[in-house]
Protein backbone atom coordinates (compact mmCIF):
# COMPACT_ATOMS: atom_id res chain seq x y z
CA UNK A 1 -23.31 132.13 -77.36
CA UNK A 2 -22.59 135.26 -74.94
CA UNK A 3 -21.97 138.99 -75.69
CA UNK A 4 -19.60 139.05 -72.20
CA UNK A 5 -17.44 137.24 -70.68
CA UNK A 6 -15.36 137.99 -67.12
CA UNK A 7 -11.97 137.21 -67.55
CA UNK A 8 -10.19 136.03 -64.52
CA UNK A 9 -6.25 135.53 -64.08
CA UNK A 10 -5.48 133.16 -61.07
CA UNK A 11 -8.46 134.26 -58.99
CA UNK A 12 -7.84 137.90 -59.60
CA UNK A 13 -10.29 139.85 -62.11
CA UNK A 14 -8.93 141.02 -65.19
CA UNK A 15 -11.88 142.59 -67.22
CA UNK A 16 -14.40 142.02 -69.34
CA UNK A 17 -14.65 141.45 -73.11
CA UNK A 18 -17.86 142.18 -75.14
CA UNK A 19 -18.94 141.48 -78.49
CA UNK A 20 -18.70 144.21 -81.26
CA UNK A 21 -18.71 144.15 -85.10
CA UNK A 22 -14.96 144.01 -84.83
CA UNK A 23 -14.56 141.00 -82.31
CA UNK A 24 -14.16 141.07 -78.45
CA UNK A 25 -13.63 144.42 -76.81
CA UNK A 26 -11.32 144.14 -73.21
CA UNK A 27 -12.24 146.61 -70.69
CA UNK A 28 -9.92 146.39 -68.14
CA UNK A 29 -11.36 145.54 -64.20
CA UNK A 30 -8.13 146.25 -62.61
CA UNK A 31 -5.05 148.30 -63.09
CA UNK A 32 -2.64 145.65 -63.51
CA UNK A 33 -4.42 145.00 -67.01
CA UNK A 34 -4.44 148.62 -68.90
CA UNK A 35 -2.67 147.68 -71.15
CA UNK A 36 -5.10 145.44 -72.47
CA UNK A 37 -7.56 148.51 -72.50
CA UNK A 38 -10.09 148.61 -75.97
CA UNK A 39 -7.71 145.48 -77.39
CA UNK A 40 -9.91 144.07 -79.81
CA UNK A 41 -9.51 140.26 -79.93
CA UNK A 42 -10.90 137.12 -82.09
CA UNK A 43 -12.58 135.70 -79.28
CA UNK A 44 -12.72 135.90 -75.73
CA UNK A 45 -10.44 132.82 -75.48
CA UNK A 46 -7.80 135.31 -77.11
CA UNK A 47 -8.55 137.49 -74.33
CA UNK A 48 -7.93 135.21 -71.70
CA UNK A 49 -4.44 134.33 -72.74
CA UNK A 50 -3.04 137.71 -73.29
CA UNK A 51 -4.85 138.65 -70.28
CA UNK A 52 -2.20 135.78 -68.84
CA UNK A 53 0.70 137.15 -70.71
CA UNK A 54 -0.01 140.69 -69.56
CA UNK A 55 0.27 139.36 -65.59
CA UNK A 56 3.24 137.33 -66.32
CA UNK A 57 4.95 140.54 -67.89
CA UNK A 58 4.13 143.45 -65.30
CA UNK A 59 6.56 143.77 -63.04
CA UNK A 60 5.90 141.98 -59.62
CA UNK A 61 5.22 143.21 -56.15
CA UNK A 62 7.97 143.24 -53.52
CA UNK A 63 6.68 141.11 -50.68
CA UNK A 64 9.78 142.48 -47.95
């Protein structure tokens, strides 16, 4: 079993989450994700899907 994992969101990186005595740590790859930032999680599957949440809930880009 891995110590890191890259988390993706549609294509687009999210972070990475690595193994500590207190789960999965998220260290955020792009802006977009901060909020995740040092998030401790269960497991990096836990990761993944608030890493999904957190796109779906930042406010999206005006393409005009």
């Amino acid at each position: 079993m891995s110590d890191t994992y890259i988390i993706e969101v549609n294509s687009e990186p999210a972070g990475i989450v690595v193994r500590g005595t207190q789960g999965f740590q998220f260290f955020a790859a792009n802006h977009a994700f901060n909020s995740l930032e040092g998030q401790h999680f269960r497991n990096a599957r836990d990761a993944e899907r608030a890493a999904y949440r957190a796109q779906f809930e930042r406010p999206q880009r005006s393409t005009v």
